[in-house]
Protein backbone atom coordinates (compact mmCIF):
# COMPACT_ATOMS: atom_id res chain seq x y z
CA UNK A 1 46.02 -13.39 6.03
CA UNK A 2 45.05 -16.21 7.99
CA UNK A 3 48.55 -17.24 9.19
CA UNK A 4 48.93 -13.29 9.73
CA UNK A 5 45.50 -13.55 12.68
CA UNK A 6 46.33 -17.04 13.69
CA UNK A 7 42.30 -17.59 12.73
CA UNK A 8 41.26 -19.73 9.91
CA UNK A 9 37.77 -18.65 8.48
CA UNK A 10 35.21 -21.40 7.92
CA UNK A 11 33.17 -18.93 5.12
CA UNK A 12 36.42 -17.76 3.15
CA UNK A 13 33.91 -15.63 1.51
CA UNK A 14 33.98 -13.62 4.72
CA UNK A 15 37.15 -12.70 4.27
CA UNK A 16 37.31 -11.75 0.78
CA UNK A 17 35.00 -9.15 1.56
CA UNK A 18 36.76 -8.00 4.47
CA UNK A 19 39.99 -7.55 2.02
CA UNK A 20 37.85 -5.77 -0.81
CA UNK A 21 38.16 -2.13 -0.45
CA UNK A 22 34.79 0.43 -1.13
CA UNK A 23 34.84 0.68 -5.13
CA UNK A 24 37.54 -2.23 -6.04
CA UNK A 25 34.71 -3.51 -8.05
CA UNK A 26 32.42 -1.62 -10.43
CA UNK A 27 29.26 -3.93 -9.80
CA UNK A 28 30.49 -3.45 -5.82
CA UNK A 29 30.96 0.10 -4.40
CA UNK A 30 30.40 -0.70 -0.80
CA UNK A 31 33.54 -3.53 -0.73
CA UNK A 32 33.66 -4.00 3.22
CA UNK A 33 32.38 -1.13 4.51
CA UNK A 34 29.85 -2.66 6.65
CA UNK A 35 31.78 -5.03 8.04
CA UNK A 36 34.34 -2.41 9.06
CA UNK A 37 31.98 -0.51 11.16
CA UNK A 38 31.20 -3.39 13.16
CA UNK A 39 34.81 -4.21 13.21
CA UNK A 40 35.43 -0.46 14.89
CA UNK A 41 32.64 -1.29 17.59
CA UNK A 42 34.23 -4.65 18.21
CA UNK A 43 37.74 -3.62 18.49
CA UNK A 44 36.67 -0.85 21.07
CA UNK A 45 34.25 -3.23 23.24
CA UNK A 46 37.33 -6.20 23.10
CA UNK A 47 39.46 -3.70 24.75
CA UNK A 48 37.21 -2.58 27.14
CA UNK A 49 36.17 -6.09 27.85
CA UNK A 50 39.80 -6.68 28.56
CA UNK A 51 40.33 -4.36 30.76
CA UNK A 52 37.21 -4.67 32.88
CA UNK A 53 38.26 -8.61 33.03
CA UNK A 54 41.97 -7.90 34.35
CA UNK A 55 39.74 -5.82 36.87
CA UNK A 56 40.54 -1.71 36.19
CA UNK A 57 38.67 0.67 37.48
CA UNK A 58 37.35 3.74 36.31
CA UNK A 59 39.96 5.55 38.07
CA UNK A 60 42.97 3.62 36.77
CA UNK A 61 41.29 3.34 32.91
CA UNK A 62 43.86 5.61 31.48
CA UNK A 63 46.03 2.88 29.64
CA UNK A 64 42.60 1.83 28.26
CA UNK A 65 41.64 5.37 27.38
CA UNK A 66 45.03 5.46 25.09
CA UNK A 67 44.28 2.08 23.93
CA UNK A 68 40.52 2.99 22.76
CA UNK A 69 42.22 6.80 21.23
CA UNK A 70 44.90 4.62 18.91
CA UNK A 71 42.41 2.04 18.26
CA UNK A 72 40.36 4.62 16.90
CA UNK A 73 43.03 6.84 14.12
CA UNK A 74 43.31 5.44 10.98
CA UNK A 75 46.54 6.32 10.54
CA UNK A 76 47.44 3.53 13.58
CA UNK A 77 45.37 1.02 12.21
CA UNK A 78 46.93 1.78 8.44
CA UNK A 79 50.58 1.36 9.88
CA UNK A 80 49.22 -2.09 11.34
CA UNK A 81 48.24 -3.31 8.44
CA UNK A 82 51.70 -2.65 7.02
CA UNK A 83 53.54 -4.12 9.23
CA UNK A 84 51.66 -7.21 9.25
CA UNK A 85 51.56 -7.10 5.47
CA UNK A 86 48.05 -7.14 5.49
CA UNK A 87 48.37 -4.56 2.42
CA UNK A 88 49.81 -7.24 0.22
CA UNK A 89 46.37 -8.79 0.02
CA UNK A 90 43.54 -6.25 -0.32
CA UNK A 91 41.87 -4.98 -3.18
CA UNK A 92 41.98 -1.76 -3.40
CA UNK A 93 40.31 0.68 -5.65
CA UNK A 94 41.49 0.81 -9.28
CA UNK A 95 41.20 4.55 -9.13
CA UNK A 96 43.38 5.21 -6.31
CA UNK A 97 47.05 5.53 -6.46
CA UNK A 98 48.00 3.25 -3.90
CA UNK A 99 46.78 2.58 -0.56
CA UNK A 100 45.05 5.14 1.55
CA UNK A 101 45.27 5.38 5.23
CA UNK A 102 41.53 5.20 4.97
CA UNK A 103 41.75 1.93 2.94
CA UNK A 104 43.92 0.29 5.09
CA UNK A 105 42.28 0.87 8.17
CA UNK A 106 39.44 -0.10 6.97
CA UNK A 107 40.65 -3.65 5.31
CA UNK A 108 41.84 -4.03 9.25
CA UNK A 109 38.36 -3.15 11.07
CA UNK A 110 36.53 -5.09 8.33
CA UNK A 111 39.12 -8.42 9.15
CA UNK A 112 37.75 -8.02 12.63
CA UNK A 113 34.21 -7.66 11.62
CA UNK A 114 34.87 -10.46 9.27
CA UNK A 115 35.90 -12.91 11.84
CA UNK A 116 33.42 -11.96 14.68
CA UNK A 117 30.38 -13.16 12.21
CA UNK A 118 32.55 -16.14 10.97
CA UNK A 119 33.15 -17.33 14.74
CA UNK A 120 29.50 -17.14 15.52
CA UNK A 121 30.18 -13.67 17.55
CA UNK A 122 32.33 -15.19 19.54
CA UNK A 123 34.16 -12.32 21.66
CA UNK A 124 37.32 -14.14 22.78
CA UNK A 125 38.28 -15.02 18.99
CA UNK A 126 38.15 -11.35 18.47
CA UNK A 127 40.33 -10.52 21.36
CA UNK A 128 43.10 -12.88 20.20
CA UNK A 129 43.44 -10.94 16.59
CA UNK A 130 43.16 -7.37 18.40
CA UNK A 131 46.16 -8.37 20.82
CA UNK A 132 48.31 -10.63 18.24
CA UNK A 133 48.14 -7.39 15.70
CA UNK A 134 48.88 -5.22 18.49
CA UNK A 135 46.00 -3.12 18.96
């Protein structure tokens, strides 16, 4: 997964969590659900951040606008995941009979999540993941 973001994580432990999906575990039925909904804020304010920084307006925020909608449907973020065969390497829930949209988008928001606390909330590492997986 590492080669896959181009980031290596200092706490590894980090990213296990971000690759363990909600029940995987019977002792863990959260898996990275925390760490996914900080992911979703982050991927939303790295775009914006983006945009405001290559200096669009509110008036010419449309490609931004579609950017934030995709960004947002798990479905999107689930076919990322796949093509970066980021799927090979979560754990998903024993019960399930494969991967779910949901699970997959999630494993993808939670990587973010995962890597903003591992690089000390740093906004730019963030950034690089969102635009090398193409969100």
């Amino acid at each position: 997964v590492e080669a896959i973001i181009a980031y290596s994580f200092d706490d590894k432990n980090l990213l296990h969590r971000a690759l363990t999906a909600a029940a995987a575990y019977e002792n863990d039925r959260e898996g990275n659900r925390g760490i996914a909904q900080l992911g979703e804020q982050l991927i939303k304010t790295a775009i914006i951040d983006n945009s405001l920084t290559l200096g669009e307006t509110r008036g010419n925020f449309q490609s931004t606008y579609v950017r934030l909608t995709q960004a947002a449907k798990k479905e999107h973020l689930a076919e990322v995941a796949k093509r970066w065969g980021l799927d090979n390497y979560i754990k998903f829930c024993p019960r399930q009979s494969g991967p779910s949209p949901a699970a997959l988008s999630s494993a993808v928001r939670a990587i973010v999540g995962a890597l903003w606390l591992d690089s000390r909330k740093d906004i730019s590492a963030v950034a690089k993941v969102i635009e090398k997986l193409g969100l």
